[in-house]
Protein backbone atom coordinates (compact mmCIF):
# COMPACT_ATOMS: atom_id res chain seq x y z
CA UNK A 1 -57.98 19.04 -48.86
CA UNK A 2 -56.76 17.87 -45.65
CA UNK A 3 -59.74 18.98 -43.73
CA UNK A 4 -61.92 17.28 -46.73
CA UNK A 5 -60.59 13.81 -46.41
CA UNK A 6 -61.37 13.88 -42.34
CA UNK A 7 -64.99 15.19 -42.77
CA UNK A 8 -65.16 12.16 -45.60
CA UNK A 9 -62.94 9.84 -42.79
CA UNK A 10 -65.07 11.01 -39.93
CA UNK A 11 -62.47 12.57 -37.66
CA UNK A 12 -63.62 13.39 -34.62
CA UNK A 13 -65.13 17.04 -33.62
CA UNK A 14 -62.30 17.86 -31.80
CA UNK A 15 -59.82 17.43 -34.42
CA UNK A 16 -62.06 19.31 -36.81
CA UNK A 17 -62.46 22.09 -34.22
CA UNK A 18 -58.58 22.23 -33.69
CA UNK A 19 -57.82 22.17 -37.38
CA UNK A 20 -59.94 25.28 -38.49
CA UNK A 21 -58.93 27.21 -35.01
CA UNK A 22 -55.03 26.21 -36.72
CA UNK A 23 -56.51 28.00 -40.16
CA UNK A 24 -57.63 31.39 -37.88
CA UNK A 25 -61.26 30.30 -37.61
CA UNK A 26 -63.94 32.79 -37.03
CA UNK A 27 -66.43 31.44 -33.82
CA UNK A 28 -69.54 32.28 -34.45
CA UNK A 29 -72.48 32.30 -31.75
CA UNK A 30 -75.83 31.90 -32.87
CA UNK A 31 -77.94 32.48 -29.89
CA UNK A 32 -79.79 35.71 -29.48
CA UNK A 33 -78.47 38.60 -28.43
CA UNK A 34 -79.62 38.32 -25.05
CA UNK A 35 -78.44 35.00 -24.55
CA UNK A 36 -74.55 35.99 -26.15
CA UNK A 37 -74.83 38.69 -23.55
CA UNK A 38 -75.25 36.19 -20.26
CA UNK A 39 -72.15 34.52 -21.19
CA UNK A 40 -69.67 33.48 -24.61
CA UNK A 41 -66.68 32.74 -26.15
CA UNK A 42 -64.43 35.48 -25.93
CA UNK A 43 -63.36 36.94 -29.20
CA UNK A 44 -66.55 35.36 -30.74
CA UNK A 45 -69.46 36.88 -33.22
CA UNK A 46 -72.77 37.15 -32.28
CA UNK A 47 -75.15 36.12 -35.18
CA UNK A 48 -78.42 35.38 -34.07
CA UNK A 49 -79.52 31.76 -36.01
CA UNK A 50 -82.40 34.12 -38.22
CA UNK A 51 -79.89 36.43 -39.67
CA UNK A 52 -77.09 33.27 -40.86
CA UNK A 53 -79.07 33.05 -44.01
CA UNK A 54 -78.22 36.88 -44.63
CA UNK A 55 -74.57 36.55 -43.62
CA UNK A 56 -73.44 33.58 -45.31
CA UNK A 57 -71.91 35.43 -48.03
CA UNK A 58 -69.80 38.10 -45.75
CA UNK A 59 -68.77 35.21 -43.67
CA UNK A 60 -67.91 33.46 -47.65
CA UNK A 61 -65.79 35.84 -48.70
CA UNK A 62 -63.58 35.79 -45.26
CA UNK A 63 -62.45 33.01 -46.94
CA UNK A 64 -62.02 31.06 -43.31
CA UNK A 65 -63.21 28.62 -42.18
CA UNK A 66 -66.59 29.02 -39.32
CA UNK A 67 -67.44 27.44 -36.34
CA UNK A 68 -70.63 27.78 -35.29
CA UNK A 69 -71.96 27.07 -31.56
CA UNK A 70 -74.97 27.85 -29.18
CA UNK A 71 -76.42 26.53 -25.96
CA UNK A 72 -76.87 23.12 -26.63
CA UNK A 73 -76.46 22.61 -30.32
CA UNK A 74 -79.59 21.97 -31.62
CA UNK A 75 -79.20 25.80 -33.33
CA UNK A 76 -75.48 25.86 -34.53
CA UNK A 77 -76.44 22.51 -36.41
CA UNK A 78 -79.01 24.20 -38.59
CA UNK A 79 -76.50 27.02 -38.71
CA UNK A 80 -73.88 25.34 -40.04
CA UNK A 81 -75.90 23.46 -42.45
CA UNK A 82 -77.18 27.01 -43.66
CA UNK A 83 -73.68 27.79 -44.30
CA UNK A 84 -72.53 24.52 -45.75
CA UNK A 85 -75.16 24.69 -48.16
CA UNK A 86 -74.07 28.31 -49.32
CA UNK A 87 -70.61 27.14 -49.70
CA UNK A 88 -68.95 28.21 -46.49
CA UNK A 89 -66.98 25.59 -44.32
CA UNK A 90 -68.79 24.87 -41.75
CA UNK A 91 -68.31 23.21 -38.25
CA UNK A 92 -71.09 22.46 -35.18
CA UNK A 93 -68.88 23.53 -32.08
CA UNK A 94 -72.32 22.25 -30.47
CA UNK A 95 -73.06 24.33 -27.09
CA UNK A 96 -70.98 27.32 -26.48
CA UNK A 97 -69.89 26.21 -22.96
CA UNK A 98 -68.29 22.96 -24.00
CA UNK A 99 -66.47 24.49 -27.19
CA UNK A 100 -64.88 26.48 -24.90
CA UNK A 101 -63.31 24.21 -22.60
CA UNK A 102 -62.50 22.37 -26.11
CA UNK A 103 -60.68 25.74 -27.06
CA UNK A 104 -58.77 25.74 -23.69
């Protein structure tokens, strides 16, 4: 509910980012394989953006809540619209490199 009222409020990304990550987030990179492979989040998921569609309802029934990232941000967007629309909760970390100093 909590989480609700700030999307509604328009917390900032940060707070968002640090409130799921409180509620055992999963990270989930959406740049291809080869790309995930130069350089990521440790502990994250590698789903390329094409395959989200087929996922959202494995990464639904985790029941937590996702935060999407890739380079720039452009990608995890339309990723985490993709999941928002299939009823999973949904953040844009943006680019991976900049989540993770976020995470730090």
């Amino acid at each position: 509910m909590i989480s609700l009222l700030k999307k509604l409020l328009g917390s900032n990304k940060a707070e968002q980012i640090a409130d799921a990550m409180k509620r055992d987030a999963v990270i989930i990179d959406v740049r291809t394989p080869g790309e995930f492979s130069s350089g990521h989040i440790k502990g994250s998921k590698n789903i390329p953006l094409n395959q989200i569609p087929a996922q959202a309802d494995k990464l639904k029934k985790t029941g937590k809540p996702v935060i999407v990232c890739c380079a720039s941000g452009m990608r995890s967007a339309q990723a985490a619209s993709i999941l928002s629309n299939k009823g999973v909760e949904a953040i844009n970390g943006g680019g991976w490199y900049s989540l993770q100093n976020k995470l730090s």
